[in-house]
Protein backbone atom coordinates (compact mmCIF):
# COMPACT_ATOMS: atom_id res chain seq x y z
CA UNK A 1 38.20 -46.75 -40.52
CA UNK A 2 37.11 -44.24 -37.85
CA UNK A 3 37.13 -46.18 -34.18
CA UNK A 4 35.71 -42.62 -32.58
CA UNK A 5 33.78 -40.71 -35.43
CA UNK A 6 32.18 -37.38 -33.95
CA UNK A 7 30.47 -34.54 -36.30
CA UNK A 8 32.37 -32.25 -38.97
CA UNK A 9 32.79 -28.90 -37.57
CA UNK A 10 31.66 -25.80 -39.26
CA UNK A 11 34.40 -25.07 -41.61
CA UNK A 12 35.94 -21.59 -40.38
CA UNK A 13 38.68 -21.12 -43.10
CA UNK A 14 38.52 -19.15 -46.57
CA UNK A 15 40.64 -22.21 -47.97
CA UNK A 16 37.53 -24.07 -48.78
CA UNK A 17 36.51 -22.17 -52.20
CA UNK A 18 40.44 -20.73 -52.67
CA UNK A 19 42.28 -22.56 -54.94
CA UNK A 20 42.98 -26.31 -55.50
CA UNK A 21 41.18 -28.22 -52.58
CA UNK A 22 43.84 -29.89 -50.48
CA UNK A 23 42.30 -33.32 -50.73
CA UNK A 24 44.10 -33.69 -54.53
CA UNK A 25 46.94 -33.08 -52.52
CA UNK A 26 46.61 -35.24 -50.68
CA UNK A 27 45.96 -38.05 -53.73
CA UNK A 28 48.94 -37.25 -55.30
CA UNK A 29 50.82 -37.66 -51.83
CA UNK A 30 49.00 -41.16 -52.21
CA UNK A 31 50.13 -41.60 -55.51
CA UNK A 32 53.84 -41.76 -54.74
CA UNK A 33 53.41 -43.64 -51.19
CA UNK A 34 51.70 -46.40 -53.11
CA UNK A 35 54.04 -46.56 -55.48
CA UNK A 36 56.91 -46.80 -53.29
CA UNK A 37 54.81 -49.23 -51.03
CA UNK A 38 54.26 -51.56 -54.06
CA UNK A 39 57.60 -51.42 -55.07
CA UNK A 40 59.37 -52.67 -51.87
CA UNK A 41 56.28 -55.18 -50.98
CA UNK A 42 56.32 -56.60 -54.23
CA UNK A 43 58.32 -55.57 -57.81
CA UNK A 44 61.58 -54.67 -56.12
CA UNK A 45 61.50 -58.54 -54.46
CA UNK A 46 61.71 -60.21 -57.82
CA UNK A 47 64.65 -57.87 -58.86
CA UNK A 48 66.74 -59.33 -55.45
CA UNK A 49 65.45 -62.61 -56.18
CA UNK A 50 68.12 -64.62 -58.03
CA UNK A 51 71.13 -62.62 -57.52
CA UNK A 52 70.90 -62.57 -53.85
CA UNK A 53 69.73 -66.19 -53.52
CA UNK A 54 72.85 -67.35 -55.21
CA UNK A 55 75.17 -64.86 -54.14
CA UNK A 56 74.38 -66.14 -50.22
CA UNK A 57 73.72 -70.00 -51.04
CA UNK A 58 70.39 -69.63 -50.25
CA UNK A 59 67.07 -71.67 -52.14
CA UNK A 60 64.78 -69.84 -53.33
CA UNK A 61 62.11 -71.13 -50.29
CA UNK A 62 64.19 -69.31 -48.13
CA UNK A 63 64.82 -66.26 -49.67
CA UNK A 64 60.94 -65.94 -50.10
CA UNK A 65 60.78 -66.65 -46.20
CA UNK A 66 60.88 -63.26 -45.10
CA UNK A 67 58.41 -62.01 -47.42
CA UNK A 68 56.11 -64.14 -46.18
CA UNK A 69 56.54 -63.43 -42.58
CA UNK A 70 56.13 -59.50 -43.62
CA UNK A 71 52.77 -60.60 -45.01
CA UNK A 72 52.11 -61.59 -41.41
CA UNK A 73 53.83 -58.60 -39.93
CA UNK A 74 51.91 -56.12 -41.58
CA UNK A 75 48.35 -57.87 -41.25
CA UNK A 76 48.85 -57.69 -37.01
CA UNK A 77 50.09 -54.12 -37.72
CA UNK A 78 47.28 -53.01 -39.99
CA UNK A 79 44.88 -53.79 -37.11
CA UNK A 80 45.89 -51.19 -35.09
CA UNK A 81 46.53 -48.54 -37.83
CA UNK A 82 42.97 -47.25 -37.91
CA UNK A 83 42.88 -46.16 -34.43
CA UNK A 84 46.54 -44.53 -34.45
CA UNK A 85 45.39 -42.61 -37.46
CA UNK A 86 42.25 -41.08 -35.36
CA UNK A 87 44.51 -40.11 -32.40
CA UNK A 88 48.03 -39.00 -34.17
CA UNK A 89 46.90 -38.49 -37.84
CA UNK A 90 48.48 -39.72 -40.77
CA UNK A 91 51.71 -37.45 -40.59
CA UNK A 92 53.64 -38.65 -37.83
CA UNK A 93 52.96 -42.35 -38.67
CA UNK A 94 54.08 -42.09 -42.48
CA UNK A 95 57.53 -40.00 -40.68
CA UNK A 96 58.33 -42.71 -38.32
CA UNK A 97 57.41 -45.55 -40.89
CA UNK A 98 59.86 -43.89 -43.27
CA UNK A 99 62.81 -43.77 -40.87
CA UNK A 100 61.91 -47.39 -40.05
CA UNK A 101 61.81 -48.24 -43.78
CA UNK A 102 64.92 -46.24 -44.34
CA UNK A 103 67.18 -48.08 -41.73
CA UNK A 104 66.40 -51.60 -42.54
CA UNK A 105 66.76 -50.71 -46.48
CA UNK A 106 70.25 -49.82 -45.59
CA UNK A 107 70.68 -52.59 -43.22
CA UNK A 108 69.34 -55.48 -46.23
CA UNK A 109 72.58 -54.31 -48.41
CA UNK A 110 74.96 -55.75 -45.52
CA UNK A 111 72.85 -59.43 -44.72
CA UNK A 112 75.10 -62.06 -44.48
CA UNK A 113 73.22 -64.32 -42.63
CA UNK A 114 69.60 -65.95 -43.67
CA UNK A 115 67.98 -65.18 -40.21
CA UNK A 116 68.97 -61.32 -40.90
CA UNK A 117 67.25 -61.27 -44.20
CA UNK A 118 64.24 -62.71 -42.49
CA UNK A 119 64.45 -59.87 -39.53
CA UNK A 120 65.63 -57.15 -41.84
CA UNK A 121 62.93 -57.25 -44.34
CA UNK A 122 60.54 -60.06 -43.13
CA UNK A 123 60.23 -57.84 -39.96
CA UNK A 124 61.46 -54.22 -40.01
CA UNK A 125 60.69 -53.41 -43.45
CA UNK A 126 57.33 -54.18 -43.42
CA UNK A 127 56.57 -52.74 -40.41
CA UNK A 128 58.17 -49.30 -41.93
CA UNK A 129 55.80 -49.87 -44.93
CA UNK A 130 52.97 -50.74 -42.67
CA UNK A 131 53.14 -47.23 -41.07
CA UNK A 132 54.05 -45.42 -44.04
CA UNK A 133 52.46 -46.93 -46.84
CA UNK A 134 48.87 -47.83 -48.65
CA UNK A 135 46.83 -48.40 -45.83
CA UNK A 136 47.69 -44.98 -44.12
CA UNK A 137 47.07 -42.32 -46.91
CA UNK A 138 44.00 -44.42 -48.23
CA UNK A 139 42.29 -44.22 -45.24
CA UNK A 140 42.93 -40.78 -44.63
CA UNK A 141 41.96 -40.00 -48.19
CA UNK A 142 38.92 -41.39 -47.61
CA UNK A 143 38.13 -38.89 -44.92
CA UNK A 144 38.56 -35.81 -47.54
CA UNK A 145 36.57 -37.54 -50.46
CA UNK A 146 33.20 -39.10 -50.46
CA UNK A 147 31.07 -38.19 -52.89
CA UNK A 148 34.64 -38.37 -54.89
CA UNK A 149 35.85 -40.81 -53.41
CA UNK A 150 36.28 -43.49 -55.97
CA UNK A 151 37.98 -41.61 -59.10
CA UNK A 152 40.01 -40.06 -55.65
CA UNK A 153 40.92 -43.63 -54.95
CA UNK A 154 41.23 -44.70 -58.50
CA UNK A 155 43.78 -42.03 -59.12
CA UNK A 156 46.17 -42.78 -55.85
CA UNK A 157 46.02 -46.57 -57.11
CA UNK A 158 47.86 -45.45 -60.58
CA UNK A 159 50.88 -45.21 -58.25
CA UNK A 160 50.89 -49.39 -57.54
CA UNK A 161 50.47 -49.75 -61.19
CA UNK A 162 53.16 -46.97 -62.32
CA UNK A 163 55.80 -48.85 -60.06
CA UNK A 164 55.28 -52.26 -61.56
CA UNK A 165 56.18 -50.12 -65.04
CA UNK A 166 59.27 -48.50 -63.65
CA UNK A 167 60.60 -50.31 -60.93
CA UNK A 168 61.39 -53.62 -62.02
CA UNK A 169 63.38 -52.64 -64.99
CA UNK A 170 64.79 -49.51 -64.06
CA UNK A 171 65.92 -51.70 -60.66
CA UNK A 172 67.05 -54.48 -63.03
CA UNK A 173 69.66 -52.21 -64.71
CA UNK A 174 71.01 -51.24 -60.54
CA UNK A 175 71.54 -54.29 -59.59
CA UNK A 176 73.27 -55.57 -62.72
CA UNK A 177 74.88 -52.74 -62.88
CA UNK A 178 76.49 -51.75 -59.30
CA UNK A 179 75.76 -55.15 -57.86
CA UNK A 180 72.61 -55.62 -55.01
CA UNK A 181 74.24 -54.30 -52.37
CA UNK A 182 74.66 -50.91 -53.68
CA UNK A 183 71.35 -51.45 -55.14
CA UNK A 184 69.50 -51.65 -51.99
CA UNK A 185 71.44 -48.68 -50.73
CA UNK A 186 70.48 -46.28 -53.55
CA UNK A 187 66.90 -47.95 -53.69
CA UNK A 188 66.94 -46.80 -49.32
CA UNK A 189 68.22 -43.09 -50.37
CA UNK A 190 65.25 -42.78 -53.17
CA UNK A 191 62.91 -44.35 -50.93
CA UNK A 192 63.78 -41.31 -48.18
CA UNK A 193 63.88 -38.47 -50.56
CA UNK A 194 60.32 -39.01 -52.08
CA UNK A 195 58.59 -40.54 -48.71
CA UNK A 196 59.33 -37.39 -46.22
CA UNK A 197 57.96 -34.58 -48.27
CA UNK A 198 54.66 -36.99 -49.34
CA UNK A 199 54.71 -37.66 -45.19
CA UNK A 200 54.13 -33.74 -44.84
CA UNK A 201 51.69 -33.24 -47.12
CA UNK A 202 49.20 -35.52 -45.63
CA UNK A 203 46.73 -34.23 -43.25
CA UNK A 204 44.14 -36.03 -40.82
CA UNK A 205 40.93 -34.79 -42.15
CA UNK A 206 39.59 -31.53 -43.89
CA UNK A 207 37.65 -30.78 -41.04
CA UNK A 208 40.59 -29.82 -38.97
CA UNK A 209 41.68 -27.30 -41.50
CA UNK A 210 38.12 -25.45 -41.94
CA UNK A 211 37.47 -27.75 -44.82
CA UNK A 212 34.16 -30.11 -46.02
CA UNK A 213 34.92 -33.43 -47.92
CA UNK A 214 35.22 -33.00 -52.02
CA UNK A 215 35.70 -29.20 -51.64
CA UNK A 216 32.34 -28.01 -50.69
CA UNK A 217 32.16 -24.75 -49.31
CA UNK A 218 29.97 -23.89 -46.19
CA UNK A 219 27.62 -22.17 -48.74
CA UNK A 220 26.86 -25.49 -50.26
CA UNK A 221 26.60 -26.99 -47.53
CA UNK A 222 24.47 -25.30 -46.09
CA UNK A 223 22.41 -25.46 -48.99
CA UNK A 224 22.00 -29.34 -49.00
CA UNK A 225 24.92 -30.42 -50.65
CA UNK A 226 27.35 -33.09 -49.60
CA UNK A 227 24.31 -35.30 -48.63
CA UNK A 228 26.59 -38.14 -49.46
CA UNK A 229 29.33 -37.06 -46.87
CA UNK A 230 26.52 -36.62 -44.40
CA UNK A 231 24.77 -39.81 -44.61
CA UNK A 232 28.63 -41.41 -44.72
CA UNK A 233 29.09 -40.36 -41.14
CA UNK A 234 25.70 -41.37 -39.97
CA UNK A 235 25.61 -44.68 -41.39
CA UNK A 236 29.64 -45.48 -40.87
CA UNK A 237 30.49 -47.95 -38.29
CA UNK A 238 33.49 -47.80 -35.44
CA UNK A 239 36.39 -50.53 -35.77
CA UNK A 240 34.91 -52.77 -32.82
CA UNK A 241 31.78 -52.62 -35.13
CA UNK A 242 32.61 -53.60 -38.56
CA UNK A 243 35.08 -56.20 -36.90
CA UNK A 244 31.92 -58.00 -35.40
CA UNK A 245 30.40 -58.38 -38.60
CA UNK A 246 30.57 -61.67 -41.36
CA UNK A 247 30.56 -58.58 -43.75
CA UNK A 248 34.35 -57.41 -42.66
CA UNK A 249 35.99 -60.70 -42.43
CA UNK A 250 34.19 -62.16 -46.06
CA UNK A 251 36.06 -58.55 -47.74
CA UNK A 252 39.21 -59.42 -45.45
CA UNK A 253 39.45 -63.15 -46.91
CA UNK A 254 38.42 -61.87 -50.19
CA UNK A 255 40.70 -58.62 -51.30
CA UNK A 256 43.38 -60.79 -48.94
CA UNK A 257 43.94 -63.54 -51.49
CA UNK A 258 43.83 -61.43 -54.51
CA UNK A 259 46.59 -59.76 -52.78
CA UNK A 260 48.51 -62.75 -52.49
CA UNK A 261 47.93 -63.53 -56.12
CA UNK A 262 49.38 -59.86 -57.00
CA UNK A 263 52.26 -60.41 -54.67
CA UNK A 264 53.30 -63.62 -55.76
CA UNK A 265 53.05 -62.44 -59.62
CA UNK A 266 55.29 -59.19 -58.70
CA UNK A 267 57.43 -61.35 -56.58
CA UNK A 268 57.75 -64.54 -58.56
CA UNK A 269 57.54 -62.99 -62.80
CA UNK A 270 60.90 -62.23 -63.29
CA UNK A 271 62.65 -65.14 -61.50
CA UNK A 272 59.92 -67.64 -63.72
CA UNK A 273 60.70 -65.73 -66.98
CA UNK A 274 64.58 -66.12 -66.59
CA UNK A 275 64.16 -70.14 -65.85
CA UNK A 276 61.99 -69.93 -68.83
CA UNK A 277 65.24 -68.76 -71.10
CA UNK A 278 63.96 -65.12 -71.00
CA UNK A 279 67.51 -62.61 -70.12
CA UNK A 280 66.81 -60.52 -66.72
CA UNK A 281 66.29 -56.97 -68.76
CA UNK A 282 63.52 -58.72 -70.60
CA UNK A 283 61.72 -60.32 -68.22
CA UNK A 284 61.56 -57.35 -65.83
CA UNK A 285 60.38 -55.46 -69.01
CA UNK A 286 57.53 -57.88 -69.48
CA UNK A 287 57.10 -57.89 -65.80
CA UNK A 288 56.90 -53.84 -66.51
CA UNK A 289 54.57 -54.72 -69.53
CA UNK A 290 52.13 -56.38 -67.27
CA UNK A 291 51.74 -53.55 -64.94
CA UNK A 292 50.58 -51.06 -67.97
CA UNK A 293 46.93 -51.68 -68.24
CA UNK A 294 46.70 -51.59 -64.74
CA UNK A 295 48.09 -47.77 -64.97
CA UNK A 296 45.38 -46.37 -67.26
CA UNK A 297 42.40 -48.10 -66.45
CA UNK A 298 42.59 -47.28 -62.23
CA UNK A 299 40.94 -43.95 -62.74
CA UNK A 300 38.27 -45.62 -65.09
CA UNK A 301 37.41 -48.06 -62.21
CA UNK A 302 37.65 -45.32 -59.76
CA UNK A 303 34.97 -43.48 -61.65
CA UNK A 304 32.51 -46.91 -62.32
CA UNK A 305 32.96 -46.75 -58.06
CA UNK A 306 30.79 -43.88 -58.02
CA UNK A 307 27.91 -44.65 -60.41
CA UNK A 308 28.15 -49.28 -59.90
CA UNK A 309 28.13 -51.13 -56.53
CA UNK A 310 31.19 -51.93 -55.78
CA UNK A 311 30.30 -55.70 -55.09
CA UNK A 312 29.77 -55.89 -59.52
CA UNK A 313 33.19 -53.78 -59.78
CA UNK A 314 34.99 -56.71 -57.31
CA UNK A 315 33.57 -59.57 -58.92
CA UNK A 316 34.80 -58.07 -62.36
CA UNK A 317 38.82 -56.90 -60.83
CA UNK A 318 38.71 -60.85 -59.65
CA UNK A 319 37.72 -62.67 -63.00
CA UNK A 320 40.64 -60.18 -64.77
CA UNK A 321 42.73 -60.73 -62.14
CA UNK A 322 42.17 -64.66 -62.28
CA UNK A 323 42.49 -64.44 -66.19
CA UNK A 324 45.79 -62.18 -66.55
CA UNK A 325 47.33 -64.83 -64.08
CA UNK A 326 46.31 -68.10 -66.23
CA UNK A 327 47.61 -65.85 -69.27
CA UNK A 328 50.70 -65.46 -67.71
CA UNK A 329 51.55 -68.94 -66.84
């Protein structure tokens, strides 16, 4: 969300018509930071769950502490996000995020101590994923895709759903195989090596490369196309706006507890499953199982953004949301 939002320049590059438009670059950039994103907020939790709870003595209230205080963490930092974005651009957030990220990863294989856990990844690592993750590359993605912007969104969303498919077995296998310790050390290493190069593809908006949202050339638009990205900037609100209206906080309290409810069934599957009788490799299979649908129906959605009001697609994402969940249990 734009705090500042002035005029698109003129574009004054050949790039515009040359090529694939950067903005899919910038989506699949979005695909892997929400992947990783999900996987530390949410799949990778449930993975940790049991064996580090009973390797440190600790109940299973207090293990899910700290992920409750990074839901907290990252809420105060996500208010401030949108205008660091318009000043420094996505880049140099998503590079210091990852460092962040990186560091406390490493730091989680050595906790000892419950009130480490809860500063370690309660704290630190959600304030790396806070700067590096979701909220950063779908905001800026927004800025190169309007009239596109929903199958654009759809397809950078595939990445949440392709990490609840890989993640939570493949991270089963680590951790019963090398112990957690060295599993959060490898998981910090992978983290690194895909989150830097996705940090450099990102860019702030097309404008500042010569470009026009969805690819349009200055030809088109100078022939009355991109109407849509037009009447986007004219009718879009700054930060101190939309955060004065009931509008902002109803979507806030809304797409907030549906995130809950996705959190606490990436968090809490596999650790319900095994009490259940279910062996770990199993249950983090159906836990992967779960996530499927989710991975080829995103761009579908993102598609119904463009043509249905989004208020229809909401109220439908709840009621399957609602119904998976009362499946599940």
């Amino acid at each position: 969300m734009s705090s500042t939002p002035s005029p698109p320049p003129i574009a004054t590059t050949p790039w515009a018509r040359r090529g694939v438009y950067y903005g899919w670059y910038i989506v699949a950039a979005a695909v892997v930071t929400n992947g990783i994103a999900a996987g530390l907020q949410g799949y990778s939790t449930g993975v940790f769950f049991v064996p580090m709870s009973d390797d440190l003595g600790w109940s299973r209230t207090e293990f899910i502490l700290a992920i409750t205080v990074g839901q907290f963490v990252m809420a105060g930092v996500s208010l401030y996000i949108g205008g660091l974005l318009d000043r420094r651009g996505p880049r140099p957030l998503m590079f210091v995020g990852t460092v962040i990220a990186f560091v406390s990863l490493l730091m989680a294989s050595q906790v000892t101590e419950l009130w480490q856990w809860v500063l370690v990844r309660g704290l630190a690592v959600a304030l790396g994923t806070a700067l590096a993750g979701g909220l950063v590359v779908n905001v800026s993605m927004s800025k190169w895709f309007v009239e596109r912007r929903g199958r654009a969104i759809g397809f950078a969303a595939m990445g949440i759903s392709l990490s609840g498919v890989l993640v939570p077995p493949a991270l089963t296998a680590l951790v019963d195989g090398v112990g957690w310790r060295a599993a959060w050390q490898l998981l910090a290493l992978g983290f690194f090596a895909l989150m830097i190069p996705a940090s450099f593809v990102m860019r702030r908006q097309p404008e500042d490369d010569g470009l026009h949202p969805d690819g349009r050339s200055d030809e088109e638009m100078r022939d009355g196309a991109g109407e849509a990205a037009r009447h986007d900037f004219a009718t879009s609100l700054t930060r101190r706006e939309a955060l004065r209206t009931r509008t902002m906080w109803m979507l806030l309290f809304a797409f907030g507890m549906s995130g809950l409810s996705l959190l606490a069934l990436a968090t809490q599957t596999i650790p319900y499953l095994t009490d259940s009788g279910f062996e770990r490799g199993t249950a983090s299979a159906m836990l992967g199982l779960f996530a499927f649908p989710g991975l080829v129906t995103r761009p579908f959605w993102g598609l119904l953004a463009e043509r249905i009001h989004p208020r229809f697609l909401a109220a439908g994402a709840f009621l399957c949301l609602s119904g998976g969940i009362l499946t599940v249990v």
